[in-house]
C-alpha atoms as a PDB file:
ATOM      1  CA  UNK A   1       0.000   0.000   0.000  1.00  0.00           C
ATOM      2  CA  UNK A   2       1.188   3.576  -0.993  1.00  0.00           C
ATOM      3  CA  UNK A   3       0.723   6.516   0.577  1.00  0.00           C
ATOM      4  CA  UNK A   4       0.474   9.744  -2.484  1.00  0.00           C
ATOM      5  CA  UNK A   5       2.675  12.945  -1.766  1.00  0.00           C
ATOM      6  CA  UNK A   6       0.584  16.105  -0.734  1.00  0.00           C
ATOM      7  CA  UNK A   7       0.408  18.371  -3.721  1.00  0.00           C
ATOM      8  CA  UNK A   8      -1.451  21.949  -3.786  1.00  0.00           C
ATOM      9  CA  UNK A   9      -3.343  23.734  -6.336  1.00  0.00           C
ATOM     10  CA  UNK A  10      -1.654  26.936  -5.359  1.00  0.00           C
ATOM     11  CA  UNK A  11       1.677  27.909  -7.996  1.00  0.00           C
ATOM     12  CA  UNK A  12       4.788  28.402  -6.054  1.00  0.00           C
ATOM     13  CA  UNK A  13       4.378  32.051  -6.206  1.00  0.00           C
ATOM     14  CA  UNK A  14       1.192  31.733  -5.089  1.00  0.00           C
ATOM     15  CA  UNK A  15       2.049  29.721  -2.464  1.00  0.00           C
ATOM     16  CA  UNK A  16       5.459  31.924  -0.965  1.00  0.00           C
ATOM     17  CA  UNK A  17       4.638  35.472  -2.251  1.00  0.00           C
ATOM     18  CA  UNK A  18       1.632  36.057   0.307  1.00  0.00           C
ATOM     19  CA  UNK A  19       3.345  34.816   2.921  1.00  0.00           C
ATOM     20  CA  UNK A  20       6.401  37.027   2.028  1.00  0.00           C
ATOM     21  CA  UNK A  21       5.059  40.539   2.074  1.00  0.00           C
ATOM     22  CA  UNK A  22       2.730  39.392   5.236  1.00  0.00           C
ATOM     23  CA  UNK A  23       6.177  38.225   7.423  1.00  0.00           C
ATOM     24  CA  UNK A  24       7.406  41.726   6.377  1.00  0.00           C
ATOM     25  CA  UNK A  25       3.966  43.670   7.642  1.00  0.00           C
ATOM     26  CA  UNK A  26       4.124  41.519  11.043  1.00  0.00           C
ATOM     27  CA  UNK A  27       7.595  42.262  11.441  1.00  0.00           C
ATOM     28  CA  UNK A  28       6.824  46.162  10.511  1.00  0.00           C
ATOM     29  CA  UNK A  29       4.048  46.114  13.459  1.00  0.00           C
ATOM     30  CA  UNK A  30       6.061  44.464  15.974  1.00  0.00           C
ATOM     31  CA  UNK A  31       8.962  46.687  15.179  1.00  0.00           C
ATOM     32  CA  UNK A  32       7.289  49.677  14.408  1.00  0.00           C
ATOM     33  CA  UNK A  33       4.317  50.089  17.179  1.00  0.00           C
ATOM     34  CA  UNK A  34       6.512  49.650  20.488  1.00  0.00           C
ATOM     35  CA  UNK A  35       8.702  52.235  18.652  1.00  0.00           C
ATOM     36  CA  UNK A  36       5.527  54.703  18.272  1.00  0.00           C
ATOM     37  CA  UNK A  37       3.589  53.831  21.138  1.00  0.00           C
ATOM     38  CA  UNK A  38       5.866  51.758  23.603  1.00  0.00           C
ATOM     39  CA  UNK A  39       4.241  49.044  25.844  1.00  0.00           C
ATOM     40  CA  UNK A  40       0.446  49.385  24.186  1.00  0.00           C
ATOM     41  CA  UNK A  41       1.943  49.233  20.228  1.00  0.00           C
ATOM     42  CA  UNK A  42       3.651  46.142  21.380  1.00  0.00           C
ATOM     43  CA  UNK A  43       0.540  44.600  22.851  1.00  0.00           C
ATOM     44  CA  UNK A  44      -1.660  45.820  20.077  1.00  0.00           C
ATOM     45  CA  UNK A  45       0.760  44.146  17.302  1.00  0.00           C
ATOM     46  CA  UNK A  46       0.916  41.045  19.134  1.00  0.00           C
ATOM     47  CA  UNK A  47      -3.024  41.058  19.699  1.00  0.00           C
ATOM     48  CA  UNK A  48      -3.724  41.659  16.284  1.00  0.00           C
ATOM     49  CA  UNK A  49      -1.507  38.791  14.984  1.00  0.00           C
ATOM     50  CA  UNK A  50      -3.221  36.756  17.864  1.00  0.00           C
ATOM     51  CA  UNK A  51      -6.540  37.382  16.814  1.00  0.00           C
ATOM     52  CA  UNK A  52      -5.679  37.095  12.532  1.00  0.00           C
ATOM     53  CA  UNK A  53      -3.989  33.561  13.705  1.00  0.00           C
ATOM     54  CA  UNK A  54      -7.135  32.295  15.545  1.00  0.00           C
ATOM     55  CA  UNK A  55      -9.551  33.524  12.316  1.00  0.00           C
ATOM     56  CA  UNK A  56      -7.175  32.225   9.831  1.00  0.00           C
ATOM     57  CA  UNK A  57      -6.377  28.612  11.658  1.00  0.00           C
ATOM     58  CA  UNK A  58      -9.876  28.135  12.261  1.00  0.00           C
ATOM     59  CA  UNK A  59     -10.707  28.619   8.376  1.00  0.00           C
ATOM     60  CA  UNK A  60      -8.086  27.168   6.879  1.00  0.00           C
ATOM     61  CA  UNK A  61      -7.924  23.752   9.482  1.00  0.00           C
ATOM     62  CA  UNK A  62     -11.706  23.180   9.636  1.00  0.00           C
ATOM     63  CA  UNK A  63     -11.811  22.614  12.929  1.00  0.00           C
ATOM     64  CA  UNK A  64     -15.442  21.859  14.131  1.00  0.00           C
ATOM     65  CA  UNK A  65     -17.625  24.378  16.117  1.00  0.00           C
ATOM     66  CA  UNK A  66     -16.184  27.654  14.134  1.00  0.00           C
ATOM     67  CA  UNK A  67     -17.920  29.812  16.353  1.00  0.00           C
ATOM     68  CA  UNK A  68     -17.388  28.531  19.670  1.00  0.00           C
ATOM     69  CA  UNK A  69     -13.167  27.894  18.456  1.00  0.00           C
ATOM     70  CA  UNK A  70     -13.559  31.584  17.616  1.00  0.00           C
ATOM     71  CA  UNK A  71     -14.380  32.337  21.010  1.00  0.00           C
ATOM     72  CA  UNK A  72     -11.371  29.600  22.922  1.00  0.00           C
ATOM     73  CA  UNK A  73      -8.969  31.570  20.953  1.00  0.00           C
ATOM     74  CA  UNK A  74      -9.810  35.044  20.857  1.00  0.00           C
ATOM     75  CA  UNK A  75     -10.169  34.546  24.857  1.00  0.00           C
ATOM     76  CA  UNK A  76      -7.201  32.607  25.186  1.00  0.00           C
ATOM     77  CA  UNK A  77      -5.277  35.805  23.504  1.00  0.00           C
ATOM     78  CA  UNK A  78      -6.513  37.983  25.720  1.00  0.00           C
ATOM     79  CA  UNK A  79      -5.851  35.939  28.415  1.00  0.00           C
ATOM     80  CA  UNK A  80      -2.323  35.465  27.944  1.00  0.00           C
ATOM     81  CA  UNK A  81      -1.536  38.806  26.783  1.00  0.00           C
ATOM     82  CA  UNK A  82      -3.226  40.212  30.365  1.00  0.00           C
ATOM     83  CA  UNK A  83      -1.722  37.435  32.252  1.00  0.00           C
ATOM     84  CA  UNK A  84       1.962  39.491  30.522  1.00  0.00           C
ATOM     85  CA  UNK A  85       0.871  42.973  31.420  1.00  0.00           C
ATOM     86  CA  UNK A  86      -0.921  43.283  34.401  1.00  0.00           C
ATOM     87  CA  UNK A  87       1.644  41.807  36.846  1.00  0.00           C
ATOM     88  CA  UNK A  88       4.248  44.330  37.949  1.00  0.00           C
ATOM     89  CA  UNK A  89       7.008  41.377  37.527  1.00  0.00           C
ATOM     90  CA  UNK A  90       5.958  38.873  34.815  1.00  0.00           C
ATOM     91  CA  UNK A  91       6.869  35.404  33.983  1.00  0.00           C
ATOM     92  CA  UNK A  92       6.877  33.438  31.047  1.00  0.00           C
ATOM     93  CA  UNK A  93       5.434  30.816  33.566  1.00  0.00           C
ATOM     94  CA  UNK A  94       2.644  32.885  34.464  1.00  0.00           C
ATOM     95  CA  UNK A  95       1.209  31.658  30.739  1.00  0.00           C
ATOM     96  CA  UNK A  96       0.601  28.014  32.153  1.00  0.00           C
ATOM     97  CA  UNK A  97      -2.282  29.117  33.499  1.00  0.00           C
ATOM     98  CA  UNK A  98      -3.649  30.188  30.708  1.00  0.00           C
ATOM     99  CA  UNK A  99      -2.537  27.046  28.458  1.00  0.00           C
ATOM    100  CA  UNK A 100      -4.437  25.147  31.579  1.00  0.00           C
ATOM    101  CA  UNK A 101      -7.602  26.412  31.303  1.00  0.00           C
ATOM    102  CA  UNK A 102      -7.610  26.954  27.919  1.00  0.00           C
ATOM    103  CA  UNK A 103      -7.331  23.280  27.760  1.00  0.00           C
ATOM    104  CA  UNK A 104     -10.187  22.474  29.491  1.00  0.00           C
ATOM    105  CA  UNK A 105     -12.347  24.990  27.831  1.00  0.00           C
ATOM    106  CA  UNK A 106     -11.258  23.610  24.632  1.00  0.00           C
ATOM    107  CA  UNK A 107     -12.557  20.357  25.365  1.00  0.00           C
ATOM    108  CA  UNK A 108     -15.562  21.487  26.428  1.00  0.00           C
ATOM    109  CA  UNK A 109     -16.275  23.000  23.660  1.00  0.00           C
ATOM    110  CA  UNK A 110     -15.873  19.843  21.730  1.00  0.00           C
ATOM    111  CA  UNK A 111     -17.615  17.692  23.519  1.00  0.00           C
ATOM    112  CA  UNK A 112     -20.574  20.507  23.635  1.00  0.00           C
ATOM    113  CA  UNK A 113     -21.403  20.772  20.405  1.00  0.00           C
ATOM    114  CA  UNK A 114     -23.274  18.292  18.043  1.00  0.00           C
ATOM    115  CA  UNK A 115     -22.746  15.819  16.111  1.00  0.00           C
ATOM    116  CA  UNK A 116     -19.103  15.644  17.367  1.00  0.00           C
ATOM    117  CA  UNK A 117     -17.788  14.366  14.014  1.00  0.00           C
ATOM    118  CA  UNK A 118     -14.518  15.038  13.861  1.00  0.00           C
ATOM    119  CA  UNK A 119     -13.570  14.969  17.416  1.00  0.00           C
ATOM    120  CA  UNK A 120     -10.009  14.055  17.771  1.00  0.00           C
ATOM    121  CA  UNK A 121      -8.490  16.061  14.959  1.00  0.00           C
ATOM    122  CA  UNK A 122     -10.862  19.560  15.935  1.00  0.00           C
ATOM    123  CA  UNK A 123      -9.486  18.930  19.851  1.00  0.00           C
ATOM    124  CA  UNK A 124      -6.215  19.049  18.631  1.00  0.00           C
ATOM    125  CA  UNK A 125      -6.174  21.546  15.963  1.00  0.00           C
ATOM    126  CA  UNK A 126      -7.543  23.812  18.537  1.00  0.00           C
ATOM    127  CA  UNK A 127      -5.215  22.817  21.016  1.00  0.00           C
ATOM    128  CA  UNK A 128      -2.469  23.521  18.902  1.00  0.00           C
ATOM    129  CA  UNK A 129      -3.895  27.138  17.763  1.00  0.00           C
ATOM    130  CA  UNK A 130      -4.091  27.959  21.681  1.00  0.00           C
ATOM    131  CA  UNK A 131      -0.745  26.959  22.286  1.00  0.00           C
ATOM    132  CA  UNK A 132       0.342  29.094  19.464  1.00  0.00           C
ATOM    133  CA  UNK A 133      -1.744  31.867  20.523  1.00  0.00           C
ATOM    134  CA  UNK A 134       0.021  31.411  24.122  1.00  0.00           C
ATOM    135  CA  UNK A 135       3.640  31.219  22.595  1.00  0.00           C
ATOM    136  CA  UNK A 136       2.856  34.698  20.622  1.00  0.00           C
ATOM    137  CA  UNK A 137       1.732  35.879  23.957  1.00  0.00           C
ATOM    138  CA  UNK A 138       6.068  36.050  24.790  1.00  0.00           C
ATOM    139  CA  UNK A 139       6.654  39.243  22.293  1.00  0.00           C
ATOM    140  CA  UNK A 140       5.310  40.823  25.146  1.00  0.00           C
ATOM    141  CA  UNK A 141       8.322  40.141  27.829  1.00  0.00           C
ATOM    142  CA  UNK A 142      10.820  40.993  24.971  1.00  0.00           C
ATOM    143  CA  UNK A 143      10.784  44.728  25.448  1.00  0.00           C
ATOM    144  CA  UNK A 144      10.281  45.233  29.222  1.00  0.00           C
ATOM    145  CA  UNK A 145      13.426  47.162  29.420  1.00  0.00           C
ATOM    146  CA  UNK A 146      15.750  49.545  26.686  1.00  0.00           C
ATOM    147  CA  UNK A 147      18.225  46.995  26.539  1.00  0.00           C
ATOM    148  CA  UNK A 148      15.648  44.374  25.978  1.00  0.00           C
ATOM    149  CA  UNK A 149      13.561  46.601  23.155  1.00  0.00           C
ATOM    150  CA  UNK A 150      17.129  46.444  21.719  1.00  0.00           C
ATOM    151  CA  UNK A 151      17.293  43.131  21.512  1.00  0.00           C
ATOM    152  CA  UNK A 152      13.480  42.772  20.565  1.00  0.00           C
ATOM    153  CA  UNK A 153      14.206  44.494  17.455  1.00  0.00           C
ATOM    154  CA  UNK A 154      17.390  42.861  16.789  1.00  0.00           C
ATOM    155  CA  UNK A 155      15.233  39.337  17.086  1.00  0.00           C
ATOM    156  CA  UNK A 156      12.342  40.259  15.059  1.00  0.00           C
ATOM    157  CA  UNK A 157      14.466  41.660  12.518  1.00  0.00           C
ATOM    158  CA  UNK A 158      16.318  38.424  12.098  1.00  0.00           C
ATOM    159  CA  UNK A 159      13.302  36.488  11.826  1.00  0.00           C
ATOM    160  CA  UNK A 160      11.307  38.757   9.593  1.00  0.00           C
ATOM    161  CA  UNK A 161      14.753  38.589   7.334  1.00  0.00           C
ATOM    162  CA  UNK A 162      14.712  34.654   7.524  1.00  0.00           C
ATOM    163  CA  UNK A 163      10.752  34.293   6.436  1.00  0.00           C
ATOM    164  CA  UNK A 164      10.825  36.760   3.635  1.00  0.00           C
ATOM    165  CA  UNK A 165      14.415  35.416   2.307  1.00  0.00           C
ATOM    166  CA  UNK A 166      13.247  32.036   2.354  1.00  0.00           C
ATOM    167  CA  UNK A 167      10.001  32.326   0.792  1.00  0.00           C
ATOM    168  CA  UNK A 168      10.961  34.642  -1.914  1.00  0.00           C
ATOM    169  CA  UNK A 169      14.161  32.191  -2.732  1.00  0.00           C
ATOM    170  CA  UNK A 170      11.431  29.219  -2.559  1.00  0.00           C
ATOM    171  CA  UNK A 171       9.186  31.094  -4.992  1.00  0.00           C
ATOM    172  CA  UNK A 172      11.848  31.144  -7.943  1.00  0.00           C
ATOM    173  CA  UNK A 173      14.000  27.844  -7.158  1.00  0.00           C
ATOM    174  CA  UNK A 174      12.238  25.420  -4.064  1.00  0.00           C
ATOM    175  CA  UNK A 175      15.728  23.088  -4.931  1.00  0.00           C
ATOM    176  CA  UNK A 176      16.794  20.984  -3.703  1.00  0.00           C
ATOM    177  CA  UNK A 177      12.807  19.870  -2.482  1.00  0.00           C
ATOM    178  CA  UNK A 178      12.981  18.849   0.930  1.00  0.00           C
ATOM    179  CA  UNK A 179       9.271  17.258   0.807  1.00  0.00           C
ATOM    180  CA  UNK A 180       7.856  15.688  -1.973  1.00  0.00           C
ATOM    181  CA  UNK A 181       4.838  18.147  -3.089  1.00  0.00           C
ATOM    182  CA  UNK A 182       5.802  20.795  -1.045  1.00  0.00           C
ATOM    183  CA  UNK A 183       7.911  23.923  -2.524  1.00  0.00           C
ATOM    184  CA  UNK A 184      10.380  23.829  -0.346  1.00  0.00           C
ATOM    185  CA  UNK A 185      13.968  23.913  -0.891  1.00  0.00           C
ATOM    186  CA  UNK A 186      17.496  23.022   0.813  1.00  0.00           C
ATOM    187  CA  UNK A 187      18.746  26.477  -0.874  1.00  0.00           C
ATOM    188  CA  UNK A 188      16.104  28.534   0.472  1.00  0.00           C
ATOM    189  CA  UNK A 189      16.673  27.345   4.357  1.00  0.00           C
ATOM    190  CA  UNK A 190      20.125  27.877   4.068  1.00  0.00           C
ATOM    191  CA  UNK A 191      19.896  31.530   2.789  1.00  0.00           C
ATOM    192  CA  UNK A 192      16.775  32.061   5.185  1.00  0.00           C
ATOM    193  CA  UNK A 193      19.429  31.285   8.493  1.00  0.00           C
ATOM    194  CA  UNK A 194      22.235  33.477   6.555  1.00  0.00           C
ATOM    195  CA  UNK A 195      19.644  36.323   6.432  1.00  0.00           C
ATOM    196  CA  UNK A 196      18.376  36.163   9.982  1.00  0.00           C
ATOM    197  CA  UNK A 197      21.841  36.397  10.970  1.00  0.00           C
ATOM    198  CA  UNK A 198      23.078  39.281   8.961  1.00  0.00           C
ATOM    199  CA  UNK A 199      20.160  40.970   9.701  1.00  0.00           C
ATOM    200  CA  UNK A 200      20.811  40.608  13.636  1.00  0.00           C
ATOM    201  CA  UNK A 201      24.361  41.569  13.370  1.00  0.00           C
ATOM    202  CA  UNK A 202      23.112  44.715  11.403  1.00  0.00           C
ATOM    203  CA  UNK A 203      20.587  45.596  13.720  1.00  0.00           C
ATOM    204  CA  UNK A 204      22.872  45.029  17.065  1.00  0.00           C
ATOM    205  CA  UNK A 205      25.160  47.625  15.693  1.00  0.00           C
ATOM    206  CA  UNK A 206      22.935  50.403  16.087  1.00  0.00           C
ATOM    207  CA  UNK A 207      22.767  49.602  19.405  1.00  0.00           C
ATOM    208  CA  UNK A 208      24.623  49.132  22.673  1.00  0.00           C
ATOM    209  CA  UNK A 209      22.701  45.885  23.901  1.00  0.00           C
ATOM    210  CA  UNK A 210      24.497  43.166  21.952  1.00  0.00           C
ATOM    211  CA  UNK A 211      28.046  42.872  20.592  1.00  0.00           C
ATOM    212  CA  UNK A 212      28.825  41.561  17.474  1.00  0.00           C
ATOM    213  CA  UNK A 213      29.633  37.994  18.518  1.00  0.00           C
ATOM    214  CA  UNK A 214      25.657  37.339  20.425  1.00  0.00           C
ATOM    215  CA  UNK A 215      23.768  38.996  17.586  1.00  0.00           C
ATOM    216  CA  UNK A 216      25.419  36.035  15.319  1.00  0.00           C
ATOM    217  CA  UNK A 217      24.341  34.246  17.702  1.00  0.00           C
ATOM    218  CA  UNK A 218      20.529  35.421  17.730  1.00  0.00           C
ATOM    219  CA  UNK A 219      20.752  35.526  14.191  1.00  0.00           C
ATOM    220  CA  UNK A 220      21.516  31.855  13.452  1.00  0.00           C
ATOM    221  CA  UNK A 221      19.299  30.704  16.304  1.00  0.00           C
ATOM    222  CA  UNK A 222      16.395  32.615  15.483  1.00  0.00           C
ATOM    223  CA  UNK A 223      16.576  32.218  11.577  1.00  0.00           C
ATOM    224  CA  UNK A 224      17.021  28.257  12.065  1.00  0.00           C
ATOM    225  CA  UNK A 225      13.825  27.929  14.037  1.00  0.00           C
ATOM    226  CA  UNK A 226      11.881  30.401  11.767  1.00  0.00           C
ATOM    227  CA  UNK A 227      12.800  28.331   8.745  1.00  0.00           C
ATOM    228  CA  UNK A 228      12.529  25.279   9.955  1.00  0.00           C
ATOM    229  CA  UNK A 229       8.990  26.639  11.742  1.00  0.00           C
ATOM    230  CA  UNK A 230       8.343  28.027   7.669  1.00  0.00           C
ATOM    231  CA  UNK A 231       8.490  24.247   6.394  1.00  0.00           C
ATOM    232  CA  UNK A 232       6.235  22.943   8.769  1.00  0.00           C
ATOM    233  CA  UNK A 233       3.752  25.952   7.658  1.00  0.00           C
ATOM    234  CA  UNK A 234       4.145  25.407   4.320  1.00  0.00           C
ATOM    235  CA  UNK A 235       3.431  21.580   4.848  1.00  0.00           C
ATOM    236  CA  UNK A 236       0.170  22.420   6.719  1.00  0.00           C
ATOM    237  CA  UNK A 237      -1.052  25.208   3.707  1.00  0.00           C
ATOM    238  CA  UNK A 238      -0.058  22.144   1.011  1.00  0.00           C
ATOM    239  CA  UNK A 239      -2.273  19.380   3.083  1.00  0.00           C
ATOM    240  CA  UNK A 240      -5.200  21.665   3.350  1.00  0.00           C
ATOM    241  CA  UNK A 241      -5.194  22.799  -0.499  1.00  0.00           C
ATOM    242  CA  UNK A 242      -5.135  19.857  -2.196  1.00  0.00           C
ATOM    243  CA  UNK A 243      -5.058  19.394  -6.341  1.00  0.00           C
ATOM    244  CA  UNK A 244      -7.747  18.216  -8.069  1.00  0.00           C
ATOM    245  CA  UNK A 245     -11.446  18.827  -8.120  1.00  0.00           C
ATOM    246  CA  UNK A 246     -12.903  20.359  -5.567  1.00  0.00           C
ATOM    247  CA  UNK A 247     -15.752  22.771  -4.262  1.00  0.00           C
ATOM    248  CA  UNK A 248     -15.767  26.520  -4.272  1.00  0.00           C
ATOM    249  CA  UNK A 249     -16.308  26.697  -0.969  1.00  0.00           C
ATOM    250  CA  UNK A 250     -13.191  24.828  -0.167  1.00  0.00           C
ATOM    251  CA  UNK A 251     -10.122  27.334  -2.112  1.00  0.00           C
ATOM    252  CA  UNK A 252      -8.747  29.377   0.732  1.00  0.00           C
ATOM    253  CA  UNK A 253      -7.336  32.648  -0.457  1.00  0.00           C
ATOM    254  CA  UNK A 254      -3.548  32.680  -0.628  1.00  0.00           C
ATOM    255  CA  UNK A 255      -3.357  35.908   1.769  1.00  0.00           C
ATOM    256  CA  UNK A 256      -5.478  33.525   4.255  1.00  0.00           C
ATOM    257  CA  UNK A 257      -3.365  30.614   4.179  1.00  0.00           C
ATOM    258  CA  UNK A 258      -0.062  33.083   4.316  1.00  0.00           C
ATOM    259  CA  UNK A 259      -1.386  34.471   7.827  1.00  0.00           C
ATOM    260  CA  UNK A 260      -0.907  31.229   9.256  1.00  0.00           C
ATOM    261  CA  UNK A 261       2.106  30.841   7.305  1.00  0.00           C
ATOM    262  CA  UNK A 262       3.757  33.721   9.119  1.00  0.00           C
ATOM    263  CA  UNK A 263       2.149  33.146  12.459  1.00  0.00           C
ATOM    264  CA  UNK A 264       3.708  29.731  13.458  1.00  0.00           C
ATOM    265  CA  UNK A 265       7.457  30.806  12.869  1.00  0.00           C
ATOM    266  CA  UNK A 266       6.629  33.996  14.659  1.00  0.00           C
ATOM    267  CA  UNK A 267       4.908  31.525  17.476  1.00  0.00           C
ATOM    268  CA  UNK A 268       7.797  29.180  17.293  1.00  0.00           C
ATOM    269  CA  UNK A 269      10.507  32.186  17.819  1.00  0.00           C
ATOM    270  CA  UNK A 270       9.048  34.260  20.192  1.00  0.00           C
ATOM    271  CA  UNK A 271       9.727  31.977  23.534  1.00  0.00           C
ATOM    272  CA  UNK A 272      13.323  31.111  21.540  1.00  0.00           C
ATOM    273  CA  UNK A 273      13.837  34.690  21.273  1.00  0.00           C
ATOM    274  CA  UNK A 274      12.868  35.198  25.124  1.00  0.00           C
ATOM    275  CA  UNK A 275      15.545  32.153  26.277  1.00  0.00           C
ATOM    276  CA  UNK A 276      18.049  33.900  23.834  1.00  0.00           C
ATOM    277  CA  UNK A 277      17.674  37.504  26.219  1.00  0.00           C
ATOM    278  CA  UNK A 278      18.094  35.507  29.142  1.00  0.00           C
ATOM    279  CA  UNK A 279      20.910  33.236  28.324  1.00  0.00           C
ATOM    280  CA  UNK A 280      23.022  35.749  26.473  1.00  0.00           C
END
């Protein structure tokens, strides 16, 4: 018995370009809103990528009970953003609270509604969107301090370099393919980590918080996990727009599926990024 390789209806273009200019508007709001409005631009970036991942997953994943997943995410957002901001000393800890309840409301939920077709791969595509919802949740510890909103920028820069590197690479040569039916290549990963790290050493030296040696450091770390983070999205948008025939209803619009596309690396990075200010 054989098992077919996943292959998409969207071009490669179609498939990377999206997802290309959207890392480089996510990265422009995380930057850019702290810069303008401090504390509250960072929170209302990170909110607003929160809440576009929750609308977006729950589209694009058909997970069951759209309006009541709606709801588990959108609260879990808020949740884990407040449980960030209103302590006077926060913890990235402080978010398994969140992750906990979320849990069980998630589950609820499921079992709630009817008929609970479905049940074990909604419960843990929701799961997973909380989680991811949680992890986006750390942007918000990244800047508590100047040194820190140093380093914040010198992070999010290096990942925002690594997604749009990679995906505009993958969009004109996905060689060599690292998954059958998925345009992905060996090239673009390569030149995704050697942008996130020249774009961290750039950005450290307009600043006094890292020297030349740690921003590498960021760099590499941070671009590995975003491309690596990149693949896995890319996977996910392949499996859910499969070739052939199929109903209107069911085409997701590129800019859709390149929301999620950008939200999982930024998900994936955000607690490495957060280790990385500790540790270094």
């Amino acid at each position: 018995m054989s098992t077919a390789a996943p292959s998409s209806r969207l071009t490669a273009r179609e498939h990377h370009l999206p997802a290309a200019a959207c890392a480089a508007l996510a990265v422009a709001l995380l930057v850019g809103l702290p810069e303008v409005l401090g504390q509250t631009g960072r929170l209302a970036a990170v909110l607003v990528l929160q809440l576009g991942l929750v609308l977006c997953w729950v589209l694009v994943t058909g997970v069951q009970g759209f309006a009541g997943s709606l709801a588990v995410g959108a609260g879990a957002a808020v949740a884990a953003d407040l449980a960030l901001v209103l302590p006077e000393d926060p913890e990235l800890g402080d978010l398994l609270a969140v992750i906990g309840i979320g849990f069980l409301a998630v589950v609820v939920q499921q079992m709630l509604r009817r008929p609970r077709h479905e049940l074990v791969a909604s419960l843990s595509g929701a799961v997973l969107m909380m989680v991811a919802v949680a992890s986006l949740a750390a942007l918000l510890l990244l800047g508590s301090t100047d040194a820190g909103s140093e380093r914040a920028r010198v992070a999010l820069l290096a990942m925002g370099a690594a997604l749009v590197v990679g995906h505009l690479v993958d969009a004109g040569l996905p060689r060599p393919q690292l998954a059958d039916g998925v345009p992905r290549g060996l090239l673009g990963v390569v030149l995704a980590v050697g942008a996130g790290a020249a774009a961290a050493v750039l950005a450290a030296g307009t600043g006094d918080a890292l020297d030349a040696e740690r921003s590498l450091v960021h760099g590499v770390v941070i671009g590995g996990v975003a491309a690596l983070a990149a693949l896995v999205a890319s996977y996910l948008v392949v499996e859910v727009t499969p070739g052939g025939a199929l109903d209107d209803e069911q085409r997701f619009s590129p800019w859709t599926l390149a929301v999620v596309q950008v939200a999982l690396p930024v998900a994936a990075c955000a607690p490495v990024a957060l280790a990385l200010q500790a540790a270094l």
